[in-house]
Protein backbone atom coordinates (compact mmCIF):
# COMPACT_ATOMS: atom_id res chain seq x y z
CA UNK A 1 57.18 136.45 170.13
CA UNK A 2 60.53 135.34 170.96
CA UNK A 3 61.04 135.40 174.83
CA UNK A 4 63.64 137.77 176.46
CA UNK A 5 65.95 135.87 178.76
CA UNK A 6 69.00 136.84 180.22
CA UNK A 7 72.25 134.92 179.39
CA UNK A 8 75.75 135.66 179.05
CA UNK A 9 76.60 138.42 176.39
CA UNK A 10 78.71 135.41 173.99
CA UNK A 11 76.81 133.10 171.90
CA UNK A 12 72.90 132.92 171.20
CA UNK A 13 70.27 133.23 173.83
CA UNK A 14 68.19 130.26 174.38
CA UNK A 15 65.10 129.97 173.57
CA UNK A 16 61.69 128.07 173.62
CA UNK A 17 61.38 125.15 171.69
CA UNK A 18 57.90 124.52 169.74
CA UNK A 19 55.42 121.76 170.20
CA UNK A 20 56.00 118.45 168.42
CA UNK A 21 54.54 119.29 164.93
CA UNK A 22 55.22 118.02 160.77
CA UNK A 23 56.55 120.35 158.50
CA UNK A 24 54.87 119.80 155.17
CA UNK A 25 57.53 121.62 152.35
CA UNK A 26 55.90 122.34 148.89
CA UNK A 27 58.18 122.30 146.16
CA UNK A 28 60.84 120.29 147.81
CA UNK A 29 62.93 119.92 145.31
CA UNK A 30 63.27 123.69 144.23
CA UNK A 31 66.05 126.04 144.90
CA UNK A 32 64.53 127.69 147.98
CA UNK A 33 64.68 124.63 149.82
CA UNK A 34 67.90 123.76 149.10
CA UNK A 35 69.56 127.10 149.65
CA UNK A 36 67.24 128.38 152.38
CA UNK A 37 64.74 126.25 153.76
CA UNK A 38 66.86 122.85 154.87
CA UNK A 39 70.07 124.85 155.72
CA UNK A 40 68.23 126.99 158.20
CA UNK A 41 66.08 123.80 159.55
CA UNK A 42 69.21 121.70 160.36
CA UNK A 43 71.00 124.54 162.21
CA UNK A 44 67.99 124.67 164.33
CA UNK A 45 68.19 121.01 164.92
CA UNK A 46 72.08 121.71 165.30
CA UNK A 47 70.84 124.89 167.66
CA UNK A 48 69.01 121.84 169.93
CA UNK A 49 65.46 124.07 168.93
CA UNK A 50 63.48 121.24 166.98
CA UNK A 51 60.64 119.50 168.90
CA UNK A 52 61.52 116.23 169.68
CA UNK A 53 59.64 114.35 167.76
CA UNK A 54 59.38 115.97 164.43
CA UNK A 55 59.21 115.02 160.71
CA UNK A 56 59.71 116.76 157.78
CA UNK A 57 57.66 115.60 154.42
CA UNK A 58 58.89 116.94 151.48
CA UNK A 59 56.70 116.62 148.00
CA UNK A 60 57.49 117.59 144.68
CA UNK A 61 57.37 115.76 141.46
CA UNK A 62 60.91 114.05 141.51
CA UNK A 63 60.92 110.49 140.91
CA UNK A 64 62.68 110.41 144.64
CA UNK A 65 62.62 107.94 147.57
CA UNK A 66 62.81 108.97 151.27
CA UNK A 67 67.32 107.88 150.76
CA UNK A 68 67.20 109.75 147.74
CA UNK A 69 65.65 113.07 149.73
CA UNK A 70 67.96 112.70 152.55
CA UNK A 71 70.85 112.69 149.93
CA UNK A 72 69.76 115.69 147.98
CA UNK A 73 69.23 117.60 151.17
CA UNK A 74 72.46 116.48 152.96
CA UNK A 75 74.68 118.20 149.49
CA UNK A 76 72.28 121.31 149.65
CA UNK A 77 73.01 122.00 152.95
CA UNK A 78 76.86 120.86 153.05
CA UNK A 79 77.16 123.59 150.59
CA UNK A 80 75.59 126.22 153.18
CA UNK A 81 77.51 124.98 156.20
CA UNK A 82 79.47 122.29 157.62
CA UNK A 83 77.83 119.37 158.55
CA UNK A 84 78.51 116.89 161.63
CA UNK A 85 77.75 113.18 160.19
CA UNK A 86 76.59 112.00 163.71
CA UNK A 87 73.93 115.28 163.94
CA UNK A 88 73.05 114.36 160.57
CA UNK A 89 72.54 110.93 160.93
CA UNK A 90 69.79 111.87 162.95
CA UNK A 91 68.46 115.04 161.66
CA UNK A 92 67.53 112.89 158.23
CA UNK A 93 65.99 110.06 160.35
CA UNK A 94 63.10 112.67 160.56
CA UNK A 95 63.52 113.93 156.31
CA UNK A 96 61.15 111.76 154.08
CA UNK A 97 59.54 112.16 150.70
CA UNK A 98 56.43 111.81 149.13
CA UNK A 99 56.04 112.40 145.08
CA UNK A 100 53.01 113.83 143.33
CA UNK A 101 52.26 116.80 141.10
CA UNK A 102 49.85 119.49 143.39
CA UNK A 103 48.45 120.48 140.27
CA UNK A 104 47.28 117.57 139.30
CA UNK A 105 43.45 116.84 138.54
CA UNK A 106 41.56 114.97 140.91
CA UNK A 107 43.54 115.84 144.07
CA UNK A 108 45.17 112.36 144.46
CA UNK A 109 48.64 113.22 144.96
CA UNK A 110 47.42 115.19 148.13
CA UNK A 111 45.25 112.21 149.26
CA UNK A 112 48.62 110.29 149.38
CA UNK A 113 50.24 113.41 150.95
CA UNK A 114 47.67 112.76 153.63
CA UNK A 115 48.16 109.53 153.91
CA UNK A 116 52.12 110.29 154.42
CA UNK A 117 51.19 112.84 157.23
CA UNK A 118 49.48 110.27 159.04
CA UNK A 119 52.01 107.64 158.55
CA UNK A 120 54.93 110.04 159.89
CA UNK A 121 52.55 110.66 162.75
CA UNK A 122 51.86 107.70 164.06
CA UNK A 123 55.38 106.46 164.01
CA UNK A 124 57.15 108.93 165.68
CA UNK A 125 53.84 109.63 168.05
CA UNK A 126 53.77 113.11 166.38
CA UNK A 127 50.51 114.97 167.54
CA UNK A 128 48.00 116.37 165.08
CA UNK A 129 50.69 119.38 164.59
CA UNK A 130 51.41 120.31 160.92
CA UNK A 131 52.77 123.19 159.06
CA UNK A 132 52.43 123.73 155.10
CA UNK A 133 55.14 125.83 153.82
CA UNK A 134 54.51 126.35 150.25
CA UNK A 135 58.47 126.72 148.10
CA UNK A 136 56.60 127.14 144.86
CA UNK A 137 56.18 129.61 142.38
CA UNK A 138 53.30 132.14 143.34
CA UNK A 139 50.98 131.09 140.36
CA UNK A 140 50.42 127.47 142.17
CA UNK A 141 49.63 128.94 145.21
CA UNK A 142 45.84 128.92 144.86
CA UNK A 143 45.67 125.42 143.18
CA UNK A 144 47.61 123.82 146.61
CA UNK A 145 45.75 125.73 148.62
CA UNK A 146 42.43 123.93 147.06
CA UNK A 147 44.16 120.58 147.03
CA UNK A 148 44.66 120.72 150.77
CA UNK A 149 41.48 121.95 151.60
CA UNK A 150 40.18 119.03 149.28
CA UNK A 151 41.48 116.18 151.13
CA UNK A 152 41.21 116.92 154.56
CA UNK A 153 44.90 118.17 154.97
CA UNK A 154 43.76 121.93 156.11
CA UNK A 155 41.62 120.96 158.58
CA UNK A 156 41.71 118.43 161.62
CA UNK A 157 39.86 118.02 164.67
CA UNK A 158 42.87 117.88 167.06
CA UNK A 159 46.16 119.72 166.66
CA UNK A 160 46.85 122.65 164.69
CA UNK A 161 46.80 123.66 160.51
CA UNK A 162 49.50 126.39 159.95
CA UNK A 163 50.49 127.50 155.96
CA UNK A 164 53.28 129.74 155.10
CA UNK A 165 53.67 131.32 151.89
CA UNK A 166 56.80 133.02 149.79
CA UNK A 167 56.54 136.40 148.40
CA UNK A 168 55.18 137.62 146.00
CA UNK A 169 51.51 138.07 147.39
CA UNK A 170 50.07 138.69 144.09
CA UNK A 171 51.28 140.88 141.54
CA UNK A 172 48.97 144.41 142.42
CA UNK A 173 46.68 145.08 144.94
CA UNK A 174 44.04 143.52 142.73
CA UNK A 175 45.16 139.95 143.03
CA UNK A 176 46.77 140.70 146.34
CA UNK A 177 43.40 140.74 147.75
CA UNK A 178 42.29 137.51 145.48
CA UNK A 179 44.92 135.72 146.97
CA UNK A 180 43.87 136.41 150.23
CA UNK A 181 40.21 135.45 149.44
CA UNK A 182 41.24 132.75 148.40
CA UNK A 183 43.60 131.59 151.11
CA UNK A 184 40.75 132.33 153.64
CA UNK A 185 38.45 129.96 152.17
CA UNK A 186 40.85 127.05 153.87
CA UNK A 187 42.58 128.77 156.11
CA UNK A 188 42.17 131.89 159.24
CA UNK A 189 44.20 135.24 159.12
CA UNK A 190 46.09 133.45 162.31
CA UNK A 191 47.07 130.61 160.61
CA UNK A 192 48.29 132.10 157.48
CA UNK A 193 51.71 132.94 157.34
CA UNK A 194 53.75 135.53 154.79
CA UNK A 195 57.30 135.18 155.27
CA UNK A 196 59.28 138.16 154.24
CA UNK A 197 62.94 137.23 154.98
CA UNK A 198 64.26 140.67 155.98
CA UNK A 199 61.88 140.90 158.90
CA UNK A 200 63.69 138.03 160.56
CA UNK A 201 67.19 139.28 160.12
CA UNK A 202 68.75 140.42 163.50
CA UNK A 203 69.36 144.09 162.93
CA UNK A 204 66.17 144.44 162.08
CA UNK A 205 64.71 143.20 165.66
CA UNK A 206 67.81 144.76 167.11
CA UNK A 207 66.20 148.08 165.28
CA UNK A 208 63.16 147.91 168.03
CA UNK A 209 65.25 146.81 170.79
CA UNK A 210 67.52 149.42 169.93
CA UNK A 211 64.86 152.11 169.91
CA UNK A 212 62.18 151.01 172.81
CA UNK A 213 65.19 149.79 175.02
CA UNK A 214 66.91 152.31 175.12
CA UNK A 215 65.45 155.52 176.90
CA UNK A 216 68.38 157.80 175.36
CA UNK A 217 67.08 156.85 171.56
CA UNK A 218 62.91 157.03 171.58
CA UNK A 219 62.25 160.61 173.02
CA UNK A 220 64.47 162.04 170.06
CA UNK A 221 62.79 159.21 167.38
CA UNK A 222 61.01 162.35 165.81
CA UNK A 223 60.64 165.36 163.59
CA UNK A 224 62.63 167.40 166.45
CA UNK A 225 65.59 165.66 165.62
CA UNK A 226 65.83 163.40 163.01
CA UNK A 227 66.41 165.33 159.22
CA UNK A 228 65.54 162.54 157.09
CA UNK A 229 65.87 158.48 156.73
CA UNK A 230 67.25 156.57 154.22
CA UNK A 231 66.85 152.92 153.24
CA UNK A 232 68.76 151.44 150.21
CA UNK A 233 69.51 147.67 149.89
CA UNK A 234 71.95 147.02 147.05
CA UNK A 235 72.89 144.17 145.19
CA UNK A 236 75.90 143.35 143.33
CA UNK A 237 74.41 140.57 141.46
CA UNK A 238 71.68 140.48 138.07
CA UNK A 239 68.93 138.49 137.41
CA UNK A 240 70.74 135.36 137.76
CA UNK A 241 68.84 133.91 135.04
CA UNK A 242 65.33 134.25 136.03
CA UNK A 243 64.65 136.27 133.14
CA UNK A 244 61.34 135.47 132.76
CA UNK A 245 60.35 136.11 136.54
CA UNK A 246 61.92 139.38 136.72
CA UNK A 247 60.78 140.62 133.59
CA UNK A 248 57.20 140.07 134.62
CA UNK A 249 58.11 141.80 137.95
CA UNK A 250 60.85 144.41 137.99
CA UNK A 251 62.14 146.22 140.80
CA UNK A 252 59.27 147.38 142.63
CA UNK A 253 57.63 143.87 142.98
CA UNK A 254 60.66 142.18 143.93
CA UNK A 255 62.58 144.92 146.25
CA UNK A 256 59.77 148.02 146.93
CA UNK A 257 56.47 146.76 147.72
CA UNK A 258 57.71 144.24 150.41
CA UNK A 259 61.36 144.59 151.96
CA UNK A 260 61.86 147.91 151.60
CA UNK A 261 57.95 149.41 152.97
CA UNK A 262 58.41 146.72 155.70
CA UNK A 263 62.24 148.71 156.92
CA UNK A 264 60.31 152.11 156.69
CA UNK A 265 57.57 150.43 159.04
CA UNK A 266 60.00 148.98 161.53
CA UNK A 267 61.56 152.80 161.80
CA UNK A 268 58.43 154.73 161.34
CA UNK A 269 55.81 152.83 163.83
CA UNK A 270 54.45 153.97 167.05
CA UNK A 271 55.52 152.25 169.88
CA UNK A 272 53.32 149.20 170.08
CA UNK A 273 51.58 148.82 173.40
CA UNK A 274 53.37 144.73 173.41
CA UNK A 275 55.76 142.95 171.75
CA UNK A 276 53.07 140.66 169.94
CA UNK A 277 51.77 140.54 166.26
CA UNK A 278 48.18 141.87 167.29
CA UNK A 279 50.09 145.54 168.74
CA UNK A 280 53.19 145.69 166.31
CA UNK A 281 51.65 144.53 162.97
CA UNK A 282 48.99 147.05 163.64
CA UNK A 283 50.89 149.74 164.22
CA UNK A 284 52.53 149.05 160.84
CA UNK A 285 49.66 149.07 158.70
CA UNK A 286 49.03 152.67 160.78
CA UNK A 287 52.30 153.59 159.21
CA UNK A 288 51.87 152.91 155.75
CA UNK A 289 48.47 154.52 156.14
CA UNK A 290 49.61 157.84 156.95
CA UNK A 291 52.46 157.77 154.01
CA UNK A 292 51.04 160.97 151.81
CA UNK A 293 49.95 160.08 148.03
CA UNK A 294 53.04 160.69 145.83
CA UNK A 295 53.52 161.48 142.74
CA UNK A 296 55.60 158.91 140.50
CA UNK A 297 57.17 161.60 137.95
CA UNK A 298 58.32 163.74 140.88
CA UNK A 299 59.50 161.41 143.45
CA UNK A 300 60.41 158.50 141.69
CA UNK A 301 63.47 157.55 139.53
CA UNK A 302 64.01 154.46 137.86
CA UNK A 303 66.69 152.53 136.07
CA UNK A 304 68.17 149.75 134.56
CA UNK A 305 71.99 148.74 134.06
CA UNK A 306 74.09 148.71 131.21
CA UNK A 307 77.14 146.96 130.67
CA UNK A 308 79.67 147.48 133.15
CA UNK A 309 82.31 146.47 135.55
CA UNK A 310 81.48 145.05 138.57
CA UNK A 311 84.79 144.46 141.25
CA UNK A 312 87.36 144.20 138.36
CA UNK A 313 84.70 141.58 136.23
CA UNK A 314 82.99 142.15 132.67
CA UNK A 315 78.91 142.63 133.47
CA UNK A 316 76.97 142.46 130.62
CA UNK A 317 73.39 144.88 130.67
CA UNK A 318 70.12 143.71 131.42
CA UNK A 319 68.91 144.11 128.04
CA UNK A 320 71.87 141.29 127.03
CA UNK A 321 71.24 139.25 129.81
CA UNK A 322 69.18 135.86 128.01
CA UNK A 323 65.60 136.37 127.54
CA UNK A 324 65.58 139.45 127.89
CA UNK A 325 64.30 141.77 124.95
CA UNK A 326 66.82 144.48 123.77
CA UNK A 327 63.87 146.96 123.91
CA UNK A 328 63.35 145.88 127.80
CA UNK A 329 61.64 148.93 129.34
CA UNK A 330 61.90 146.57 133.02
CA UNK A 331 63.66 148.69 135.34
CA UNK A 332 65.90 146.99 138.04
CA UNK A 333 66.90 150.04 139.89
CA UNK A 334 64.40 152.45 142.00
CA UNK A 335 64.32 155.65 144.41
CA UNK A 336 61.47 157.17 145.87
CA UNK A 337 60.88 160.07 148.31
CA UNK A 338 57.97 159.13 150.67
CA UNK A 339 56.47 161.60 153.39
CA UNK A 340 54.28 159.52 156.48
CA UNK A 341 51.79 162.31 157.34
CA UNK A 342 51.51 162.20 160.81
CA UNK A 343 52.08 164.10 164.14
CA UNK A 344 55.77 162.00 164.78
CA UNK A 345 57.16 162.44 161.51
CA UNK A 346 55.25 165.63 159.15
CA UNK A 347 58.20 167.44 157.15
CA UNK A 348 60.54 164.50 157.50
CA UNK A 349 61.17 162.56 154.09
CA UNK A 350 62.19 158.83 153.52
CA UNK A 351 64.09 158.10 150.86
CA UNK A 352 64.07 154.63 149.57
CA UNK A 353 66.68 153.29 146.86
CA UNK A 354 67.36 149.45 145.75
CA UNK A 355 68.98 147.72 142.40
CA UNK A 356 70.65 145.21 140.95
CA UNK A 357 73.97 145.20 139.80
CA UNK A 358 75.52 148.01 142.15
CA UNK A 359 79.24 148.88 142.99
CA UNK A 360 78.87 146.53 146.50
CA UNK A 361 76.11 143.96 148.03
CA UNK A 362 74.48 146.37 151.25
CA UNK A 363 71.55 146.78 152.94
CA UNK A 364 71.43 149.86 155.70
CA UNK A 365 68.63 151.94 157.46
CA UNK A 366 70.33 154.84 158.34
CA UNK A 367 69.22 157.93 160.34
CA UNK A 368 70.38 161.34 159.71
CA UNK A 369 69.61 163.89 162.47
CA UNK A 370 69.45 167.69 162.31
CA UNK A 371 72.20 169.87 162.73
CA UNK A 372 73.17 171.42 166.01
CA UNK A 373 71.17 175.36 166.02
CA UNK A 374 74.34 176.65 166.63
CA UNK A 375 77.47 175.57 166.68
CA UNK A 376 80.55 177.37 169.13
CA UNK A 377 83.11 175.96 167.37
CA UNK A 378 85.35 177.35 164.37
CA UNK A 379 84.19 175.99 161.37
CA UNK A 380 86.38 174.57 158.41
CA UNK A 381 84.83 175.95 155.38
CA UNK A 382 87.03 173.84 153.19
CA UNK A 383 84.95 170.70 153.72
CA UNK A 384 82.57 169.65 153.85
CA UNK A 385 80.25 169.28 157.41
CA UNK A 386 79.24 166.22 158.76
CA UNK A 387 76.11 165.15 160.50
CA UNK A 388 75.41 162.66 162.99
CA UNK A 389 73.59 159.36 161.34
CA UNK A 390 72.44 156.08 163.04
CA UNK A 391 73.09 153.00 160.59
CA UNK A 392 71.69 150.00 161.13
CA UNK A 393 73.29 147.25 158.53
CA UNK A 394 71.25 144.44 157.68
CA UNK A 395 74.01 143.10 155.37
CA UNK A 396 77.01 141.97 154.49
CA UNK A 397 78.03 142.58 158.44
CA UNK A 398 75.40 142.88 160.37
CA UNK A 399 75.43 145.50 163.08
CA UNK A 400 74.55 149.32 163.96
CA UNK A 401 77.20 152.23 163.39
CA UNK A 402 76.80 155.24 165.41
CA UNK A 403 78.48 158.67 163.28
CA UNK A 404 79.25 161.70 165.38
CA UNK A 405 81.62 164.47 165.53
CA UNK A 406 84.72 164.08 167.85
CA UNK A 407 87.89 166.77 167.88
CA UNK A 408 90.73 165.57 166.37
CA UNK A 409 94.05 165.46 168.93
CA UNK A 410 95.77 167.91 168.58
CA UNK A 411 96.78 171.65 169.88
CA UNK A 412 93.14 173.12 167.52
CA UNK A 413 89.40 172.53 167.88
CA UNK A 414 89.70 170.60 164.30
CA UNK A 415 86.68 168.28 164.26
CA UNK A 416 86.40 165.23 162.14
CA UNK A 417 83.82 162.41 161.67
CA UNK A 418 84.34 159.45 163.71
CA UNK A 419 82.34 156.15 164.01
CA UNK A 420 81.31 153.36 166.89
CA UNK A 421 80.23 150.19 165.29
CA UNK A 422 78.63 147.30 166.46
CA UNK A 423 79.41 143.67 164.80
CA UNK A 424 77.76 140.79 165.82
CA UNK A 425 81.22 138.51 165.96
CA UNK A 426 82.78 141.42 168.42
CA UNK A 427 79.59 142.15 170.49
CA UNK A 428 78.38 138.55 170.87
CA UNK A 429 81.41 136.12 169.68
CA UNK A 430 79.29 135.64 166.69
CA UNK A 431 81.04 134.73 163.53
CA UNK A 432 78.06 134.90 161.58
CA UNK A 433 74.48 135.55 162.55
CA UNK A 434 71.90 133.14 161.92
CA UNK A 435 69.69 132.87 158.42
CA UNK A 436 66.73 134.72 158.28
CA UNK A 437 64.64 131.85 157.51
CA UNK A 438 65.79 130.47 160.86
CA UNK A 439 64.00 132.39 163.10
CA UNK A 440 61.13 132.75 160.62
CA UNK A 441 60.82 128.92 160.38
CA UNK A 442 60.93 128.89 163.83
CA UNK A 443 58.16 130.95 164.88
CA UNK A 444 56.09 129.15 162.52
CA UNK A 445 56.24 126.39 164.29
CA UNK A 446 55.24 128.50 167.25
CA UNK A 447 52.76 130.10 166.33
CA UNK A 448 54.23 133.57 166.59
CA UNK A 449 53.01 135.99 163.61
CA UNK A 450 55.29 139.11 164.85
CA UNK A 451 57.39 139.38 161.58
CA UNK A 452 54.84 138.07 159.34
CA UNK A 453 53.15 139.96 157.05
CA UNK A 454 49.05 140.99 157.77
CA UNK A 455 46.94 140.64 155.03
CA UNK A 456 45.95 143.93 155.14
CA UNK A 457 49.02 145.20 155.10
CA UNK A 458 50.15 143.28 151.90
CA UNK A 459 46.77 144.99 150.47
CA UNK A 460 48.08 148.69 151.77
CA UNK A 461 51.35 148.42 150.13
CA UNK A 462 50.38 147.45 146.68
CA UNK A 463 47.95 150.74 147.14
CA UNK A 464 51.12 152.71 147.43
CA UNK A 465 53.31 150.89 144.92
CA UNK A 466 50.56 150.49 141.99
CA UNK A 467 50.39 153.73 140.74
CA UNK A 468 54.22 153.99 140.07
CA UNK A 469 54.43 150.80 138.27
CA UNK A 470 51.12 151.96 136.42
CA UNK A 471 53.38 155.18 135.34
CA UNK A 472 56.53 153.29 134.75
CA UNK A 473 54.72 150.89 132.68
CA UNK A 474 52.62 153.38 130.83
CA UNK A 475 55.47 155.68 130.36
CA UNK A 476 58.68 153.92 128.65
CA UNK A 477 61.78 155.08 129.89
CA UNK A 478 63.32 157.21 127.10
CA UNK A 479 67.32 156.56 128.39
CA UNK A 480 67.42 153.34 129.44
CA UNK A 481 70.04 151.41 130.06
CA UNK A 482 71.04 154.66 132.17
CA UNK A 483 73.54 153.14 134.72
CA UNK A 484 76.37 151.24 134.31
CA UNK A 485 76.92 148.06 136.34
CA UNK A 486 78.84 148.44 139.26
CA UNK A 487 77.73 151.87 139.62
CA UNK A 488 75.84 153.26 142.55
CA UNK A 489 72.99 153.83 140.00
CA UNK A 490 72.07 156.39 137.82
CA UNK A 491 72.50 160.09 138.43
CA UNK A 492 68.76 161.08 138.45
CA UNK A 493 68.60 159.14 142.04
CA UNK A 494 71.50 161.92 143.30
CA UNK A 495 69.06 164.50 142.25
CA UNK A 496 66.45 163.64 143.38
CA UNK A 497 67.78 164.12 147.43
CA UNK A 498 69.70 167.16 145.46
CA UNK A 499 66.57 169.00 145.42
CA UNK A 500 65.96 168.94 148.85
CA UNK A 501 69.91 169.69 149.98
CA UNK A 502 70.41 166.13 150.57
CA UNK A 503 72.74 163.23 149.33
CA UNK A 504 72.56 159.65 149.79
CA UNK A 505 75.09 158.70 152.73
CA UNK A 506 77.11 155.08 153.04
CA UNK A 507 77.98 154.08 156.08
């Protein structure tokens, strides 16, 4: 994984560039490229973090030349960040194109892929380096795997074959595990890579630093202490369109199985013996091992937004969004209680909300700990108390916010609730912290499988998530829509901590 090295406390730390390697982009001319994939590869470049040489193929079925690529990209990622013509100049000296259909009959397209790999390698002196990183819809996954292993592309003599894939990893645990069958039959666990984007945000790194750096956190990281953890990630926006995706997937596809499991993992693990993917990724799948059976009409709640108002504009519901039915029983809001059944964390419950269309865009791990046993001071009655919580914000500013009681000035004991927050911009001069994709792309490249996803992993997950959608699905939801947009959801997911004493806390 990354290497720590110690730098001045403004600006990024450097790091270590990757070998000299082609970056082979399926579905180059989809949306994920242009918003993700190309933005985060030229700040790299802009970062000084590319090997030197490098090439990037893109293919996709677009009638487009290797000028007409360059162009496309150069707008997509203008529209992400600001762009220096000179650095650009020569970051697109190393963009070209290649067009073919990958599910095609016959295979050709990828024999010409080949041919364009080989091309772009012996010009620029490129070793036998390549990385596949497949933008496409799920469904075509299997059909480019084939086509690489086909014509030679997966395999080579010298070098290294590397493919990353886009969640979702199948749609249960069922095809989950068909996938990865079927990805082994070209490719090794180690050279398979699933990117979940949350995993390379910097809070949620900064969460293990924070915890296994810092000897006054990890001895309290426990039952002892800690009442109860809490992991929503919010989002202010709808389907945006993709009707028919989400309608096939719903909430705990998109949002559960994946980002959300992976937070409770990063809080809930065992401290790994190293910093590498063999000791951390196993100590996550230990995790979601131990999380006790649940049962889906007790500790679940689901629901899906009305119409509403969402800061000061008109939202319409899901069921008016287009192409979606006005019987939709797809919820786009969940909230779960989970219990992880081990020595570290028996009686202490996770609680785990996400939706669409919410009052504000977040995403926050926070930590609530215990009460003091007894508390000297006069208590006022006529508020309510406050406890101390840990937050660590994954978005829209990312930092960690520290909540603890401090007395008021004054001639009383009168204690309020006070709060020490870290921002990246004030901590480290920062304005903005890097994409995600940035440091995921990156360790591709390098061979580092930290904040990837394990197959069996993916596989353990869908075991947990399954039976709820199995329930949901089986069961329709009698009051749906039963939030309004721009709401914090609906009021069953208050209840729910309700029943244990609890309520959901915003940093």
């Amino acid at each position: 994984m990354k290497q720590v090295i110690q730098a001045g406390c403004k600006g990024y730390a450097p790091g270590r560039t990757p070998q000299p390697c082609t970056l082979v982009i399926f579905g180059a001319s989809g949306d994920l490229t242009r918003r993700e994939l190309m933005p985060a590869l030229y700040q790299i470049f802009s970062r000084d973090l590319l090997p030197d040489p490098f090439a990037v193929i893109g293919f996709a079925r677009r009638p487009w030349t290797d000028e007409t690529f360059r162009e496309e990209m150069k707008r997509a990622v203008s529209a992400r960040t600001s762009v220096n013509a000179e650095s650009w100049q020569t970051f697109s000296g190393r963009l070209f194109f290649t067009q073919g259909d990958f599910a095609e009959p016959g295979f050709e397209s990828y024999r010409q892929l080949r041919d364009a790999v080989s091309k772009a390698q012996n010009n620029a002196n490129i070793p036998k380096n390549v990385l596949f990183h497949l933008a496409t819809p799920p469904e075509h996954y299997p059909t480019i795997v084939t086509g690489l292993k086909v014509s030679g592309l997966a395999d080579s003599e010298a070098g290294w074959r590397r493919i990353v894939i886009e969640k979702p990893f199948g749609t249960n645990r069922e095809s989950a595990c068909a996938l990865h069958q079927y990805l082994l039959q070209a490719f090794k666990e180690e050279q398979i890579y699933r990117i979940d984007h949350f995993l390379g945000k910097e809070t949620v790194q900064n969460m293990l630093v924070f915890r296994f750096a810092n000897p006054s956190f990890e001895p309290i990281w426990n039952r002892n202490y800690i009442d109860n953890v809490q992991i929503s990630v919010a989002e202010e926006i709808g389907i945006e369109g993709r009707a028919a995706f989400y309608e096939s997937t719903g909430v705990l596809r998109d949002m559960v199985q994946n980002h959300l499991l992976q937070l409770l993992c990063m809080v809930a693990m065992e401290p790994p013996l190293h910093f590498d993917a063999l000791s951390l990724r196993n100590e996550t799948v230990d995790v979601l091992r131990a999380i006790r059976p649940f049962d889906p009409a007790v500790d679940a709640v689901r629901g899906q937004y009305g119409p509403g108002d969402v800061r000061g504009n008109g939202a319409a519901g899901y069921r008016n969004e287009k192409g979606v039915s006005s019987s939709s029983n797809t919820p786009t809001f969940a909230a779960l209680r989970m219990r992880v059944d081990n020595w570290r964390w028996a009686g202490v419950p996770f609680y785990l909300r996400t939706g669409k269309r919410m009052s504000r865009k977040r995403a926050e791990v926070t930590i609530e700990f215990k009460p003091t046993p007894h508390l000297m001071f006069p208590l006022d009655t006529s508020r309510p108390q406050q406890s101390n919580a840990l937050t660590f914000r994954l978005q829209p500013e990312e930092g960690i916010i520290q909540r603890f009681i401090a007395k008021q000035p004054g001639p009383e004991i009168c204690m309020q609730p006070v709060s020490m927050t870290l921002l990246y911009a004030d901590a480290f001069g920062i304005e903005k912290p890097p994409s995600a994709y940035e440091w995921l792309l990156l360790d591709g490249m390098r061979g580092e499988q930290t904040l990837f996803a394990r197959g069996d992993w993916v596989e353990a997950a869908w075991a947990l998530v399954d039976p709820v959608i199995s329930h949901w699905e089986a069961t329709p939801a009698p009051d749906f829509p039963n939030y309004p947009a721009g709401s914090d959801g609906p009021e069953a997911a208050s209840a729910l901590l309700k029943k244990d004493a609890r309520e959901w806390l915003n940093a």
